[in-house]
PDB file of N, CA and C in Angstrom:
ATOM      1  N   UNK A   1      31.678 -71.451 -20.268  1.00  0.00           N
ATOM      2  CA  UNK A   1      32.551 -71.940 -21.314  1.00  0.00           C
ATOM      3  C   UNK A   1      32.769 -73.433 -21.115  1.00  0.00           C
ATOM      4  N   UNK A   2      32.588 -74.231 -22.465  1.00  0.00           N
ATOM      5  CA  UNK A   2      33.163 -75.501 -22.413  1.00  0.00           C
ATOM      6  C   UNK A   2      34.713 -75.560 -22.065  1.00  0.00           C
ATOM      7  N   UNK A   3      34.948 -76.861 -21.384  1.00  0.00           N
ATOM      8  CA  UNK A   3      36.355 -77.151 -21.114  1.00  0.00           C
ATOM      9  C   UNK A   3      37.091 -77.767 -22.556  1.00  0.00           C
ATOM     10  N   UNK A   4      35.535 -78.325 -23.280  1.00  0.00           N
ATOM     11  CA  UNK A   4      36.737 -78.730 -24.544  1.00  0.00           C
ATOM     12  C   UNK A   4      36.990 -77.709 -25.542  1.00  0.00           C
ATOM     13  N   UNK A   5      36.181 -75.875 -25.377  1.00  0.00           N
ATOM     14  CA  UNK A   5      36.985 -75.310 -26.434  1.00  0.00           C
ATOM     15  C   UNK A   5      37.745 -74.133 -25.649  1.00  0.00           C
ATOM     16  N   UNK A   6      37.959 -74.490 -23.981  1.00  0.00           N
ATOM     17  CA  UNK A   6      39.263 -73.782 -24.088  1.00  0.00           C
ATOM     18  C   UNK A   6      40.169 -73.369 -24.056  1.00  0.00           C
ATOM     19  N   UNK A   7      40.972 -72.236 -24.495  1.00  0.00           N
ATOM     20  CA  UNK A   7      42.002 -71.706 -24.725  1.00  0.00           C
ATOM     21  C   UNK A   7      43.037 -70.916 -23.950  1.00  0.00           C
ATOM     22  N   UNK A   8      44.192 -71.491 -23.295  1.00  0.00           N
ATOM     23  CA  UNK A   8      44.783 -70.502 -22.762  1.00  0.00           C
ATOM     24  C   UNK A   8      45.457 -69.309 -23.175  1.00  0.00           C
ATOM     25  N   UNK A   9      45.051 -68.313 -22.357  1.00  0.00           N
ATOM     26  CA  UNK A   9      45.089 -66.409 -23.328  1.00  0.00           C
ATOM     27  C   UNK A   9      47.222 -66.651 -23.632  1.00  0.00           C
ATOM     28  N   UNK A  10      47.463 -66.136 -23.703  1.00  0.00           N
ATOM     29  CA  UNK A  10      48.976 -65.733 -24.204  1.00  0.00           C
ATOM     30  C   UNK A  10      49.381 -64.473 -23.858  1.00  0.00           C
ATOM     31  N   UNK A  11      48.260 -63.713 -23.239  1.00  0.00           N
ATOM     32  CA  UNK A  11      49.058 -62.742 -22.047  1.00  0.00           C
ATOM     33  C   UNK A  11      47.786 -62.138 -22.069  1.00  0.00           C
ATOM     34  N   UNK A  12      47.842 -60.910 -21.076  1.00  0.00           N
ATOM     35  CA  UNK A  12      46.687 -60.130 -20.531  1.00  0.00           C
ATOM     36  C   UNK A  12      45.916 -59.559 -21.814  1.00  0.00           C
ATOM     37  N   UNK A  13      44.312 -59.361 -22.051  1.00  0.00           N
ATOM     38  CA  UNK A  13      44.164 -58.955 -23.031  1.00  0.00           C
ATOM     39  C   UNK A  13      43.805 -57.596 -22.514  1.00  0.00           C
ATOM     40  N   UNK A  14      44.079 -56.743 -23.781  1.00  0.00           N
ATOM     41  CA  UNK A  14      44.014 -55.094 -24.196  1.00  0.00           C
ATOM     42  C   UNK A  14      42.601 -54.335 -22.850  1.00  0.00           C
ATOM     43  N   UNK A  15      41.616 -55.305 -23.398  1.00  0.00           N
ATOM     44  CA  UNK A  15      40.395 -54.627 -22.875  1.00  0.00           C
ATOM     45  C   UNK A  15      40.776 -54.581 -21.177  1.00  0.00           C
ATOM     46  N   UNK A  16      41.382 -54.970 -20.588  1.00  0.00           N
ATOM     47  CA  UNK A  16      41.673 -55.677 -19.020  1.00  0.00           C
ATOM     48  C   UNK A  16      42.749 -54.404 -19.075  1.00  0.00           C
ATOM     49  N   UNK A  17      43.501 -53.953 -19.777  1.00  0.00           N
ATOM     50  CA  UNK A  17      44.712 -52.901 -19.151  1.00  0.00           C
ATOM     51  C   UNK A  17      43.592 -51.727 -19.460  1.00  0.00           C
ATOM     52  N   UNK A  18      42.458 -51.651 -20.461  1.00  0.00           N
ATOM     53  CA  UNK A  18      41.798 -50.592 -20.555  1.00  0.00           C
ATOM     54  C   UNK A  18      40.710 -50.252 -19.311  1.00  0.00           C
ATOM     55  N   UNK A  19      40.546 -51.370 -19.022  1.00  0.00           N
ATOM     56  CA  UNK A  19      39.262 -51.614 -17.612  1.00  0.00           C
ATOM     57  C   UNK A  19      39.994 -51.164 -16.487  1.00  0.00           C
ATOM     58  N   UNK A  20      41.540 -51.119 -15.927  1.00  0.00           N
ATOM     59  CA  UNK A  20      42.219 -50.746 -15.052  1.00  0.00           C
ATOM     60  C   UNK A  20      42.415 -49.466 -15.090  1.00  0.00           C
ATOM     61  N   UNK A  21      42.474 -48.630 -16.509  1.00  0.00           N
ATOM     62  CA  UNK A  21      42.827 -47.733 -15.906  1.00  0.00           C
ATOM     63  C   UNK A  21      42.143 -46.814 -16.362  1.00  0.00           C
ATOM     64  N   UNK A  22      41.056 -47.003 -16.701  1.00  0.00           N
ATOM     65  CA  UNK A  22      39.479 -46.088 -16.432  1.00  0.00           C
ATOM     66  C   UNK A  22      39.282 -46.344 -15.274  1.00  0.00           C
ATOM     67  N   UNK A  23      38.972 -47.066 -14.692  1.00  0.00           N
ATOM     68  CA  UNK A  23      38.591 -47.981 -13.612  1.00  0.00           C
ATOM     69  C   UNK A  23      39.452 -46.624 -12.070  1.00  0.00           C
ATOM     70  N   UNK A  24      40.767 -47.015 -12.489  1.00  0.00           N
ATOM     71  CA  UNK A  24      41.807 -46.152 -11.581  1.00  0.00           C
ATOM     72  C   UNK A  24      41.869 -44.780 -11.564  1.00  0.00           C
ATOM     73  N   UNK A  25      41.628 -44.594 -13.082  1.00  0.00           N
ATOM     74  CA  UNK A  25      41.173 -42.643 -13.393  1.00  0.00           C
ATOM     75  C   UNK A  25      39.592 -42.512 -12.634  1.00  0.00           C
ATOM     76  N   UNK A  26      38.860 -42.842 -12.676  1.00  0.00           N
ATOM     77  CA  UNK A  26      37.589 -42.808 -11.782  1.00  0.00           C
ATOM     78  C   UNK A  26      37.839 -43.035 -10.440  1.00  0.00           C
ATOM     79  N   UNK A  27      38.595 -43.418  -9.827  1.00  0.00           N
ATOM     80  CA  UNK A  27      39.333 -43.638  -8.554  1.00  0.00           C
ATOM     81  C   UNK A  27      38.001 -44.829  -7.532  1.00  0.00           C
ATOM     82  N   UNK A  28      37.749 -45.164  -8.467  1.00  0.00           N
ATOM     83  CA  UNK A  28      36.596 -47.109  -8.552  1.00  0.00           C
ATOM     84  C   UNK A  28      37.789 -48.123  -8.102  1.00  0.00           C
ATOM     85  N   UNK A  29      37.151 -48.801  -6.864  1.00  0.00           N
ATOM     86  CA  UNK A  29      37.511 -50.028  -6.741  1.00  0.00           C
ATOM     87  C   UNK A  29      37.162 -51.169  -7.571  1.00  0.00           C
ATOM     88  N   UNK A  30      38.245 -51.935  -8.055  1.00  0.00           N
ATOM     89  CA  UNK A  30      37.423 -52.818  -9.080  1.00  0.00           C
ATOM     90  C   UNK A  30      38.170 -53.951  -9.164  1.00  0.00           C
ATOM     91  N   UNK A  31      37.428 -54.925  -9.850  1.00  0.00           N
ATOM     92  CA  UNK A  31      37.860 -56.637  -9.720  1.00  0.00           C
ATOM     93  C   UNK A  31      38.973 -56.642 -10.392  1.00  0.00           C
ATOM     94  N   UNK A  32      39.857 -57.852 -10.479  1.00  0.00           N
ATOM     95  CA  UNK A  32      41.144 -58.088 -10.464  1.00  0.00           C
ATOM     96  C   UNK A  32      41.162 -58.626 -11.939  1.00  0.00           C
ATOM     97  N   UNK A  33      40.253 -59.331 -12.782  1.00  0.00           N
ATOM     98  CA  UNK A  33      40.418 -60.489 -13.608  1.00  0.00           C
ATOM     99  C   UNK A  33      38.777 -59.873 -14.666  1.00  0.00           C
ATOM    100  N   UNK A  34      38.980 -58.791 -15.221  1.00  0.00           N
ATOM    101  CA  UNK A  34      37.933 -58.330 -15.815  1.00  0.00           C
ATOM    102  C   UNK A  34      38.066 -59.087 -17.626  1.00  0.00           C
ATOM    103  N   UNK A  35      37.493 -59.962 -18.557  1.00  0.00           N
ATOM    104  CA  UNK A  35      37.728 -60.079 -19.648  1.00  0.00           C
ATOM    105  C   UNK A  35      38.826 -60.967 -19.885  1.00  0.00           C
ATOM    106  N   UNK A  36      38.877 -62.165 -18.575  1.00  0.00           N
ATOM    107  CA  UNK A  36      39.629 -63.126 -18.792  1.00  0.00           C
ATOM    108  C   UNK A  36      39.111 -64.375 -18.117  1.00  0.00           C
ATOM    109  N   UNK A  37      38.979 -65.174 -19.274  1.00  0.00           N
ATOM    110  CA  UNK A  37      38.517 -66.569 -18.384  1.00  0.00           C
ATOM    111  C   UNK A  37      38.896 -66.665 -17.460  1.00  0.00           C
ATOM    112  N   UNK A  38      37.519 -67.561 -16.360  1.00  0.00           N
ATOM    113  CA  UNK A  38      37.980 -68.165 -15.717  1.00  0.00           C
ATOM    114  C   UNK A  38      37.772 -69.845 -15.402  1.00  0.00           C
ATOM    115  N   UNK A  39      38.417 -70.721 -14.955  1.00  0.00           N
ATOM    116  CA  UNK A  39      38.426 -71.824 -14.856  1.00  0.00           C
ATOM    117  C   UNK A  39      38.514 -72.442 -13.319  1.00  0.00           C
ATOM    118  N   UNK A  40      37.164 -73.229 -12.952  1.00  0.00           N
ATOM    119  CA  UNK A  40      37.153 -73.275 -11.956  1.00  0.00           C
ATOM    120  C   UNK A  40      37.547 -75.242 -11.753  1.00  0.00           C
ATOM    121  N   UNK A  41      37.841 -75.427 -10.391  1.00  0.00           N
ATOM    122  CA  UNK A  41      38.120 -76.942 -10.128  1.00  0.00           C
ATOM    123  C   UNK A  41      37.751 -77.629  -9.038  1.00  0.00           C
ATOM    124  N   UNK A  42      37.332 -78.791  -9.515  1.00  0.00           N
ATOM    125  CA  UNK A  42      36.742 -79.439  -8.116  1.00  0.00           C
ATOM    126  C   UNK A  42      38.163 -79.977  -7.112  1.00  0.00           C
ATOM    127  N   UNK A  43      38.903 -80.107  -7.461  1.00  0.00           N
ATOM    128  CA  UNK A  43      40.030 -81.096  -6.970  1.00  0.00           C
ATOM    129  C   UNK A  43      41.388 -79.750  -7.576  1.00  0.00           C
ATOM    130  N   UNK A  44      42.406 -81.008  -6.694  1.00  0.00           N
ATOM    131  CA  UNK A  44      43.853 -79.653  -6.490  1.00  0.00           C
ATOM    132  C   UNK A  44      44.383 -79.094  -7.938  1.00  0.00           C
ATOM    133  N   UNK A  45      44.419 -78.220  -8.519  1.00  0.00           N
ATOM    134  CA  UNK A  45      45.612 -77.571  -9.090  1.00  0.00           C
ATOM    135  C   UNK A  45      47.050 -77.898  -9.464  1.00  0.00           C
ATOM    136  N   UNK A  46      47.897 -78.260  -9.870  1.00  0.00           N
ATOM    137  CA  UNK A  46      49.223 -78.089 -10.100  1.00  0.00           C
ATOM    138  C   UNK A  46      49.785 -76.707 -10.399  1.00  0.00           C
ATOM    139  N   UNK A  47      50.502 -76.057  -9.225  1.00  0.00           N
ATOM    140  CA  UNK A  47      50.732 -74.661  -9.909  1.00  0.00           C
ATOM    141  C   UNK A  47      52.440 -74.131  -9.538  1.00  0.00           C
ATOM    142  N   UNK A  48      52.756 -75.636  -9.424  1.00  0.00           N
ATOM    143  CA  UNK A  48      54.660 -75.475  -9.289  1.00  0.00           C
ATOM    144  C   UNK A  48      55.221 -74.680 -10.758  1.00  0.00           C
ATOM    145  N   UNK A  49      54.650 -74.735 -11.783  1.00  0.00           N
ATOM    146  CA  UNK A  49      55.687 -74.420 -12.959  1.00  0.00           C
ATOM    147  C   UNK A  49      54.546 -73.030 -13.445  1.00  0.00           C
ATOM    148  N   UNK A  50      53.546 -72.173 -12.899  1.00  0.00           N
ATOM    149  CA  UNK A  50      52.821 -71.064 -13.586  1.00  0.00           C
ATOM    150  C   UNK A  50      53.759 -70.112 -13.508  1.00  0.00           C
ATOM    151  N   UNK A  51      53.383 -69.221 -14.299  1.00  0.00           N
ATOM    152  CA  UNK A  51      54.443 -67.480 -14.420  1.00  0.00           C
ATOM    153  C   UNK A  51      53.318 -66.922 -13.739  1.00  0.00           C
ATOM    154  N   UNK A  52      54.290 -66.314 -13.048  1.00  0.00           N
ATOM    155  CA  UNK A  52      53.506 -64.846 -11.572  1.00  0.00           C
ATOM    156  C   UNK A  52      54.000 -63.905 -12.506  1.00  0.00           C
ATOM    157  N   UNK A  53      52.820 -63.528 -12.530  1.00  0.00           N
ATOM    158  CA  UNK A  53      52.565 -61.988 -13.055  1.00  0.00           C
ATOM    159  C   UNK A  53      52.256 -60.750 -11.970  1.00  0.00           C
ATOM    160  N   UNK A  54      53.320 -60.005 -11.693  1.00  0.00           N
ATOM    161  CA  UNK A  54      53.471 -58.834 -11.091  1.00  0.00           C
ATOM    162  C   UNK A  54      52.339 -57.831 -11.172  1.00  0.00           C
ATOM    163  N   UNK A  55      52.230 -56.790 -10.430  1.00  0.00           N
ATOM    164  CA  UNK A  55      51.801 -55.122 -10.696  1.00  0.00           C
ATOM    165  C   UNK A  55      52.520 -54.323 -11.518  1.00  0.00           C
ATOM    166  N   UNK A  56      53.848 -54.710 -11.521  1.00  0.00           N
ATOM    167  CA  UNK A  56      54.447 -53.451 -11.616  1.00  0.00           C
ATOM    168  C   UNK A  56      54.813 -54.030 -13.214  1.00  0.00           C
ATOM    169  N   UNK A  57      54.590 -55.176 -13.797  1.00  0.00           N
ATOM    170  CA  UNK A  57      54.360 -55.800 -15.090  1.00  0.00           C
ATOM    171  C   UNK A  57      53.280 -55.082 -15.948  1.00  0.00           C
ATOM    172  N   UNK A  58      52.713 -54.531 -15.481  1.00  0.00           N
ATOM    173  CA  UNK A  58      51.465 -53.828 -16.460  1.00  0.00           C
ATOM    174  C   UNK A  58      51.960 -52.032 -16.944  1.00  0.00           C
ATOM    175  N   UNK A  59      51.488 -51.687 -18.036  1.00  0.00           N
ATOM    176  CA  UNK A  59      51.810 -50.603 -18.150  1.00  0.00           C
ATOM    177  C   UNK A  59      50.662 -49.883 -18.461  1.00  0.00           C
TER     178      UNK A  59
END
């Protein structure tokens, strides 16, 4: 993905709570960040002001 088209999501998308818990009903170990960009960096981060998103946040 280009950096100039993109977009930060506005919360977890659908397909990612559906991938968890097929994923968990199959009793499959599986990746954390399925169907959500990712953005990688050469240099530091600023991550004083991000929202932590919990486990126990998902339903």
């Amino acid at each position: 993905m280009e950096i100039e088209i993109y977009n930060e999501l506005k919360g977890i998308p659908r397909e990612t709570f559906e991938y968890y818990k097929i994923q968990n009903e199959r009793g499959n170990r599986f990746g954390l960040f399925p169907f959500i960009p990712h953005l990688f960096s050469i240099g530091d981060v600023e991550i004083k002001n991000v929202e932590t998103i919990t486990w126990n946040q998902l339903e």
